[in-house]
C-alpha atoms as a PDB file:
ATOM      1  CA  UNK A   1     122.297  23.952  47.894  1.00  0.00           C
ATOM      2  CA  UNK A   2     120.213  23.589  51.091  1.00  0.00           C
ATOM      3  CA  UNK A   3     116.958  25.871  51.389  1.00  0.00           C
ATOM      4  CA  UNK A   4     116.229  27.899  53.722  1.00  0.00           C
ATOM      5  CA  UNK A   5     112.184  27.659  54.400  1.00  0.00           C
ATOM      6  CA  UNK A   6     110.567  29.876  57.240  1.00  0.00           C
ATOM      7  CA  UNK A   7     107.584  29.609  59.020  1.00  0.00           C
ATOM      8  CA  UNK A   8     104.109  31.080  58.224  1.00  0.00           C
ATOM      9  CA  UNK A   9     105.553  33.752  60.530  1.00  0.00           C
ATOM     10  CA  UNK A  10     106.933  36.249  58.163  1.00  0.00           C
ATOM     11  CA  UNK A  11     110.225  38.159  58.866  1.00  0.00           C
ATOM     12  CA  UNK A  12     108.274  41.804  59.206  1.00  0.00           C
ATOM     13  CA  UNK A  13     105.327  39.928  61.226  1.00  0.00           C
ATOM     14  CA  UNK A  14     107.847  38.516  64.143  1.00  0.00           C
ATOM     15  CA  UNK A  15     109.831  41.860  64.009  1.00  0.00           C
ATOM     16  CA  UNK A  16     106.557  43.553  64.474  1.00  0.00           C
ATOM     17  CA  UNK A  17     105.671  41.825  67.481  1.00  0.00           C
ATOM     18  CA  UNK A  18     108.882  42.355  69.471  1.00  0.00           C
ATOM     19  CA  UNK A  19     109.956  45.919  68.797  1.00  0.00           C
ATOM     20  CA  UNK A  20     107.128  48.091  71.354  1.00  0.00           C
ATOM     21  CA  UNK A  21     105.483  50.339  69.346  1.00  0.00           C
ATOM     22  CA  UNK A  22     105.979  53.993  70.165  1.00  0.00           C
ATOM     23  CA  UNK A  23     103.149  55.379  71.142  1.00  0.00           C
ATOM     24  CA  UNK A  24     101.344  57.759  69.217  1.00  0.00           C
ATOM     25  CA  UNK A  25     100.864  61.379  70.224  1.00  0.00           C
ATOM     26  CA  UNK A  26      97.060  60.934  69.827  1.00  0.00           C
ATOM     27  CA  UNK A  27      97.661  58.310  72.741  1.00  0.00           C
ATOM     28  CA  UNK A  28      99.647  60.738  75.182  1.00  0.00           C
ATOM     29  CA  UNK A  29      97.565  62.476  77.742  1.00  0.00           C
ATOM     30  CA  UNK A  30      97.069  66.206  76.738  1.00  0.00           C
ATOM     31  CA  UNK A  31      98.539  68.736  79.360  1.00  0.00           C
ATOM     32  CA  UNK A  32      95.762  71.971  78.968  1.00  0.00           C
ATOM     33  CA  UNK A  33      97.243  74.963  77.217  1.00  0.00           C
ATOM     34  CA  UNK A  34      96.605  77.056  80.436  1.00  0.00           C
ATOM     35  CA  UNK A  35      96.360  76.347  83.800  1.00  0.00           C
ATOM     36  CA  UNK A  36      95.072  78.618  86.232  1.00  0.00           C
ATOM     37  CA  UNK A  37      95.524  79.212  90.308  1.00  0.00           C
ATOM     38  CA  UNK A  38      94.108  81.225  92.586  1.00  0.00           C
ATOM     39  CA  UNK A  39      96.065  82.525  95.339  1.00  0.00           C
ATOM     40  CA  UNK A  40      94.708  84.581  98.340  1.00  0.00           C
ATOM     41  CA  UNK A  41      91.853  85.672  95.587  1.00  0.00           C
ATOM     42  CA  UNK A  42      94.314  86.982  92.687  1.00  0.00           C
ATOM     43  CA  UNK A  43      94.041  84.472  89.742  1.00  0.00           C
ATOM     44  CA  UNK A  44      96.836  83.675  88.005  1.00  0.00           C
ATOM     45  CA  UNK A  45      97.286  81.931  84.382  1.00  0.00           C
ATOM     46  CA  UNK A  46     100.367  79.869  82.789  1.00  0.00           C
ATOM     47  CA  UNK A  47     101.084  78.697  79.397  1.00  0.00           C
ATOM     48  CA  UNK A  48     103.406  75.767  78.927  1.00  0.00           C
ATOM     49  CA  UNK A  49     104.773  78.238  75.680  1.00  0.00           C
ATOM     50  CA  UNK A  50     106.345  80.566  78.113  1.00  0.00           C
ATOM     51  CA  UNK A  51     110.020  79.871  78.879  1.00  0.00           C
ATOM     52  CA  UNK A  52     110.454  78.338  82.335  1.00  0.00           C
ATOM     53  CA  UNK A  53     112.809  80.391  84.603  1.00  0.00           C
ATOM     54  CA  UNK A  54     116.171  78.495  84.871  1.00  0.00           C
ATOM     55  CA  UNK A  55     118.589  78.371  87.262  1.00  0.00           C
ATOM     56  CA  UNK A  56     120.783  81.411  85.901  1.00  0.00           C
ATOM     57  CA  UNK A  57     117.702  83.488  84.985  1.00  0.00           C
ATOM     58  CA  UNK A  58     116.977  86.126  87.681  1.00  0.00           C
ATOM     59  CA  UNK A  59     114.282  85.638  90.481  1.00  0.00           C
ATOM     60  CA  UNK A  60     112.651  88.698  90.945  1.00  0.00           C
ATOM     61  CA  UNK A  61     111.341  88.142  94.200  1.00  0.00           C
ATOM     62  CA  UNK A  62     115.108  87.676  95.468  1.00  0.00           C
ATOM     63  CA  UNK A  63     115.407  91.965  94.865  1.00  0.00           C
ATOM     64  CA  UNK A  64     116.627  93.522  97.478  1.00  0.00           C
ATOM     65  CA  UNK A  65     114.294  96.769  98.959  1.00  0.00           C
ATOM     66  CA  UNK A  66     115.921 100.055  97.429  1.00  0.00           C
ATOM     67  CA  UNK A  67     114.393 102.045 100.793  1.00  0.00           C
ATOM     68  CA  UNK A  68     116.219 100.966 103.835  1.00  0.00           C
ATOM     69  CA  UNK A  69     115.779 101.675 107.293  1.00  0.00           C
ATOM     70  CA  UNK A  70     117.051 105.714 108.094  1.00  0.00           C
ATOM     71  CA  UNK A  71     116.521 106.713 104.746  1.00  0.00           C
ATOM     72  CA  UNK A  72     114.323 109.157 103.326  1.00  0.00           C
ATOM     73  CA  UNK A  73     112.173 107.671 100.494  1.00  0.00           C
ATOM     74  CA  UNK A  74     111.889 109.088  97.019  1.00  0.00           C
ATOM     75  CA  UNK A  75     108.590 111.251  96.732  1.00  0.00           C
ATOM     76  CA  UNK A  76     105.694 110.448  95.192  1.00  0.00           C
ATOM     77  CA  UNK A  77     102.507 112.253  94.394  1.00  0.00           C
ATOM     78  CA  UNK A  78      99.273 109.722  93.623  1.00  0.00           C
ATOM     79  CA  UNK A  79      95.707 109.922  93.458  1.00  0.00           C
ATOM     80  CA  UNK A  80      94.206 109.068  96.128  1.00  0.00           C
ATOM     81  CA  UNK A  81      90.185 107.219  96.294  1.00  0.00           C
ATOM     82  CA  UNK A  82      88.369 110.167  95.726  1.00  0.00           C
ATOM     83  CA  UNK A  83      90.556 111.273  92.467  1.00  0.00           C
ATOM     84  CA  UNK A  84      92.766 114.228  94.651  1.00  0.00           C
ATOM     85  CA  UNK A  85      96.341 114.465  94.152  1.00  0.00           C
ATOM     86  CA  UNK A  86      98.038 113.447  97.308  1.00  0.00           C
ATOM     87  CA  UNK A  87     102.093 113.802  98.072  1.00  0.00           C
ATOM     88  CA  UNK A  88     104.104 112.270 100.222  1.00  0.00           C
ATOM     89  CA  UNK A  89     105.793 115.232 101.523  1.00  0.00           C
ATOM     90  CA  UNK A  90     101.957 116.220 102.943  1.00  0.00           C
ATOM     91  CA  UNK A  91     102.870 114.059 105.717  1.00  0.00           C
ATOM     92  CA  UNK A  92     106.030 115.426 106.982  1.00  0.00           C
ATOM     93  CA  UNK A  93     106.086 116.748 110.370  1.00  0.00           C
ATOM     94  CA  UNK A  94     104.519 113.395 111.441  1.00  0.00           C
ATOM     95  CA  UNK A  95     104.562 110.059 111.624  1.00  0.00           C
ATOM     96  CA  UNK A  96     103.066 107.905 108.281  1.00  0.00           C
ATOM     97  CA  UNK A  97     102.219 104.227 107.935  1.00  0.00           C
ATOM     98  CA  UNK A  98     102.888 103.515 104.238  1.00  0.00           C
ATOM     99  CA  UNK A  99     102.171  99.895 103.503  1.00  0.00           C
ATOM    100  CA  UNK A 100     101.678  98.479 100.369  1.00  0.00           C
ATOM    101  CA  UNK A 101      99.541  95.556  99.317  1.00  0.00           C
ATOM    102  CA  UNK A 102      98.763  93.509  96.085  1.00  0.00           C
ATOM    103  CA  UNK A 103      94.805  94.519  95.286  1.00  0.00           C
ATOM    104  CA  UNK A 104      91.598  95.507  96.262  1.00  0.00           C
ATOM    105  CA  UNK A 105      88.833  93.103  97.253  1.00  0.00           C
ATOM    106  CA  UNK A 106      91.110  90.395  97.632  1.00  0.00           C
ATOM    107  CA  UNK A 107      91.448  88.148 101.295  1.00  0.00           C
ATOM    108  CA  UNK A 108      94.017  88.757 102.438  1.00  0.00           C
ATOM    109  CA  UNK A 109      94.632  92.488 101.602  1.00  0.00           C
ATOM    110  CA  UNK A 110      90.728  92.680 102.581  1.00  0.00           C
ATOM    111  CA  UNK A 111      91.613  91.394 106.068  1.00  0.00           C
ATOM    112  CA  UNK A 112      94.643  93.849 106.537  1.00  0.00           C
ATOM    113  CA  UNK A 113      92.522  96.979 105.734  1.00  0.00           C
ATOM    114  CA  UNK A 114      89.997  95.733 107.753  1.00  0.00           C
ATOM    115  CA  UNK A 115      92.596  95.273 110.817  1.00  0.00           C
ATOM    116  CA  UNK A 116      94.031  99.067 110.204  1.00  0.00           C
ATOM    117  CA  UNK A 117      90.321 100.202 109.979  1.00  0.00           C
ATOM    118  CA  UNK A 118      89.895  98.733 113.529  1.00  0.00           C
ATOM    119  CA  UNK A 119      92.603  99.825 115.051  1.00  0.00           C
ATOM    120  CA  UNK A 120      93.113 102.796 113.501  1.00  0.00           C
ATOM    121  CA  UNK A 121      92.284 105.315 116.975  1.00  0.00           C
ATOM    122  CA  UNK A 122      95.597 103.755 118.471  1.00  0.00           C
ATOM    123  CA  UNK A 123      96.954 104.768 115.518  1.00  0.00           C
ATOM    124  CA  UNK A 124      95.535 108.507 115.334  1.00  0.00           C
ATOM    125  CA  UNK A 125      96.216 108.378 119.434  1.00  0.00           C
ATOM    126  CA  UNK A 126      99.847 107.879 118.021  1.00  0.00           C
ATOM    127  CA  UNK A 127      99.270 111.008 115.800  1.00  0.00           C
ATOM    128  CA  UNK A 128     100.073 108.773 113.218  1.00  0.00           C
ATOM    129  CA  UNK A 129      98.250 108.766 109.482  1.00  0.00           C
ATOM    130  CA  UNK A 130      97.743 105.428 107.281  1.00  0.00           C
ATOM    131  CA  UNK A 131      98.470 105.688 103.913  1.00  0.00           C
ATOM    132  CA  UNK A 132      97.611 102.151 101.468  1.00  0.00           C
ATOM    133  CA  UNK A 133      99.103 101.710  97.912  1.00  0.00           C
ATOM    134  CA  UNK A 134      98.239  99.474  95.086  1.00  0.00           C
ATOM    135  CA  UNK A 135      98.248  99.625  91.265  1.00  0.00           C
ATOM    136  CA  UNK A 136      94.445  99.619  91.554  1.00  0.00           C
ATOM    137  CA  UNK A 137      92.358 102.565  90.145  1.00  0.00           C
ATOM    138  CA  UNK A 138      91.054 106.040  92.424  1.00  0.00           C
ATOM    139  CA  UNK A 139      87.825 104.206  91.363  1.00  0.00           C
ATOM    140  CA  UNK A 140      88.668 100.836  92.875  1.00  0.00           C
ATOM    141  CA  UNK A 141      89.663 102.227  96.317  1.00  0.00           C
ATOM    142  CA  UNK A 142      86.723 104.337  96.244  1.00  0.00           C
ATOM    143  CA  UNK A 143      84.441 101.438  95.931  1.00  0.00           C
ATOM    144  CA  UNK A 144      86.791  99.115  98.953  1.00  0.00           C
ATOM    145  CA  UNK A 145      86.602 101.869 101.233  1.00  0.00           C
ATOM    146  CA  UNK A 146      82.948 102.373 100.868  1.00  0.00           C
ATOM    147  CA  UNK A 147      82.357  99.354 101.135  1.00  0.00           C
ATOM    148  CA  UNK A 148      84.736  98.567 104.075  1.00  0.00           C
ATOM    149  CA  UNK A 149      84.350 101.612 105.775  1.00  0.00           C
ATOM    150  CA  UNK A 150      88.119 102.485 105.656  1.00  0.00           C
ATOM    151  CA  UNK A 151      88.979 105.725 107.440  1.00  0.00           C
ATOM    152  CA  UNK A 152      92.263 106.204 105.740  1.00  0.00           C
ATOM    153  CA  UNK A 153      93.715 107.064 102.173  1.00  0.00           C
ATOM    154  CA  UNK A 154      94.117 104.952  99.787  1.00  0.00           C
ATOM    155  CA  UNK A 155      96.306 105.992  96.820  1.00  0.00           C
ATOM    156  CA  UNK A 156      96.775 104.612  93.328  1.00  0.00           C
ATOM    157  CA  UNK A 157     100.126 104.120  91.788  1.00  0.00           C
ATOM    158  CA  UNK A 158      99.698 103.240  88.559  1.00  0.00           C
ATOM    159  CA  UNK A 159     102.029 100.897  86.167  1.00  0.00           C
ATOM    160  CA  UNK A 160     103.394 100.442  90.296  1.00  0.00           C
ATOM    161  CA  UNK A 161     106.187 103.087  89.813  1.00  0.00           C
ATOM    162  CA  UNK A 162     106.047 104.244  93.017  1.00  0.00           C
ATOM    163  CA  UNK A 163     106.830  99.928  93.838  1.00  0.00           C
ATOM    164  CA  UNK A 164     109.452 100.310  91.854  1.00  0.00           C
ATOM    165  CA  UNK A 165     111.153 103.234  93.100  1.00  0.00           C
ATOM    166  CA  UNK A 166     110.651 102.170  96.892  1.00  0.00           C
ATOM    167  CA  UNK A 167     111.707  98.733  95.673  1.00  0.00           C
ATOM    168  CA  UNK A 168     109.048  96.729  97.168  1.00  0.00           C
ATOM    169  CA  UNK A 169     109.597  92.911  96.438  1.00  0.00           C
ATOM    170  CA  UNK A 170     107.723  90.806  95.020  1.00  0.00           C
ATOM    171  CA  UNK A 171     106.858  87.269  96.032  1.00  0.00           C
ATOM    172  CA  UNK A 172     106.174  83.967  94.117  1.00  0.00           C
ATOM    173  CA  UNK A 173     108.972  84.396  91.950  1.00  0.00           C
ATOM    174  CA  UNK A 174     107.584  87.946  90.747  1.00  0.00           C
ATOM    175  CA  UNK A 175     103.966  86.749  90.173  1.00  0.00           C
ATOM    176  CA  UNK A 176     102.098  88.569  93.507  1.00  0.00           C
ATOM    177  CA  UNK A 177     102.743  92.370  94.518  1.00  0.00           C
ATOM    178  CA  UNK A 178     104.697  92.216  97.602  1.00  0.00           C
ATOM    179  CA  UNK A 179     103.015  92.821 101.230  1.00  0.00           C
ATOM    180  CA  UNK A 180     104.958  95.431 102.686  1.00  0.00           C
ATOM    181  CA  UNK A 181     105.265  98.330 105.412  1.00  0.00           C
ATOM    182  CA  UNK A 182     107.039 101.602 106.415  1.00  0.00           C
ATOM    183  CA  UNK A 183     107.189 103.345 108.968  1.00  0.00           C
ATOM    184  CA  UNK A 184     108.019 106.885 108.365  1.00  0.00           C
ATOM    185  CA  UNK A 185     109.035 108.956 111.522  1.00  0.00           C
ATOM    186  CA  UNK A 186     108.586 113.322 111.608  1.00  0.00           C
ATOM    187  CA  UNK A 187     111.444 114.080 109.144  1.00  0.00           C
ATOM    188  CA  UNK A 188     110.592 111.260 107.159  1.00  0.00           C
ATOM    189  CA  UNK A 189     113.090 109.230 107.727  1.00  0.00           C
ATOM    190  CA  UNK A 190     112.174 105.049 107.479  1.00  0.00           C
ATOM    191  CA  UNK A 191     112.228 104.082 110.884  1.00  0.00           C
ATOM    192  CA  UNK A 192     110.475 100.252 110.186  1.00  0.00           C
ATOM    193  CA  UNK A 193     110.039  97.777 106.973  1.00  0.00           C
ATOM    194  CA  UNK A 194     108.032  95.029 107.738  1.00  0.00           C
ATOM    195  CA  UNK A 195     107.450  92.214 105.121  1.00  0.00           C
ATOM    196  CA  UNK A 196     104.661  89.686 105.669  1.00  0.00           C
ATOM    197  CA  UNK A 197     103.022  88.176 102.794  1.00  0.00           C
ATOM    198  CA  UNK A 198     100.908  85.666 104.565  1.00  0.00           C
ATOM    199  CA  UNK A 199      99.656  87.352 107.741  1.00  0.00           C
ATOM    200  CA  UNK A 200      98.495  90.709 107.011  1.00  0.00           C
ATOM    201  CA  UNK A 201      97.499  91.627 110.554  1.00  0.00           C
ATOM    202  CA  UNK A 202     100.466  90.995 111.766  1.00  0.00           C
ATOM    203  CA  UNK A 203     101.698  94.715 109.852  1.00  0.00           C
ATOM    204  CA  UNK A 204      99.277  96.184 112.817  1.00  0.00           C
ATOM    205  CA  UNK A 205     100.792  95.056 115.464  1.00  0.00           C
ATOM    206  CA  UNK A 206     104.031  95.589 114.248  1.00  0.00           C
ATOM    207  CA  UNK A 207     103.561  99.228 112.965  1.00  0.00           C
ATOM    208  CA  UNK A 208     102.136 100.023 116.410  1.00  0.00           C
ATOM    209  CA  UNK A 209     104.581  98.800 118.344  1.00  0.00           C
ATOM    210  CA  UNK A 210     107.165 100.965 116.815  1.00  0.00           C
ATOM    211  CA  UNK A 211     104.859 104.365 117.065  1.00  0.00           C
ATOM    212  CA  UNK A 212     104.668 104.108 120.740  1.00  0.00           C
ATOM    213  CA  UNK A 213     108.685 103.867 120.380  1.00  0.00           C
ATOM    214  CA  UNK A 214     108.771 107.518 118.287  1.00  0.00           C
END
């Protein structure tokens, strides 16, 4: 019977040196359990164990506004920077900016107070009032109106139900407050919604533009 004689090579040795070895996770580059962004001075943080939104989940930031133009918008009744209660229907009988923004002491929200602030004798000329809302504390606006000189009220509507019932949207897929504006006339009735995430001043101009229409 013939023999069958291999090299020094053993069988396990040659199989070892063509099948690629798979590489060990102690090899694979680590992707951080958080990451964090900052986006027109909010920060935001991710973890790779949170679900990512598929293509059947719900965006949020594709919600439609629940306050449409020639409605009347549910009350509300906040605190405003200096801890008083403050209504809504306080304003009726004329004409109220309303515009809500993500947070205080951030750029761009900074630059769009700033802009009302500067503006805001055209907007008293108009016999108009200014009214801001975020789901920052009385004690937060009181500090960013100090500090920015803001002639106007600033109200706080906290766990943002007020948001909710106007339904403001959101942008970044639900991540940042939405950036948005109303224009209530006399009776209270939405006469303008303006939506402009990244140019705040632009909410001036537009606001304006429509009071010298009422």
């Amino acid at each position: 019977m013939a023999s069958l004689f291999l090299p020094k090579h053993s069988l396990p040795s040659l199989l070892s040196t063509q099948i690629p070895k798979t590489p060990s996770l102690h090899s694979l580059p680590l992707v951080s359990k958080s990451s964090h962004s900052q986006f027109y001075g909010l920060t935001f943080s991710s973890s790779p164990s949170l679900p990512l939104p598929s293509s059947s989940s719900p965006k949020k930031a594709s919600i439609f506004a629940k306050v449409s133009k020639g409605q009347v918008p549910p009350p509300f009744t906040l605190k405003d920077q200096d801890g008083k209660t403050v209504s809504l229907s306080k304003f009726k009988g004329k004409p109220v900016v309303v515009y809500f923004y993500p947070a205080d002491e951030t750029p761009g929200c900074t630059k769009q107070a700033c802009a009302f602030r500067d503006s805001y004798e055209k907007f008293k000329k108009a016999g108009a009032q200014v009214v801001g809302i975020s789901g920052d504390d009385p004690s937060s606006h009181k500090a960013f109106a100090k500090k920015y000189r803001l002639p106007f009220t600033l109200l706080s509507d906290d766990g943002n139900k007020v948001r909710k019932d106007w339904g403001v949207p959101a942008d970044l897929f639900g991540t940042l407050p939405g950036r948005q504006t109303y224009v209530l006339d006399k009776k209270g009735v939405v006469q303008l919604i303006y939506n402009n995430q990244f140019q705040p001043e632009k909410h001036i101009d537009e606001t304006l533009k429509l009071l010298q229409t009422l």
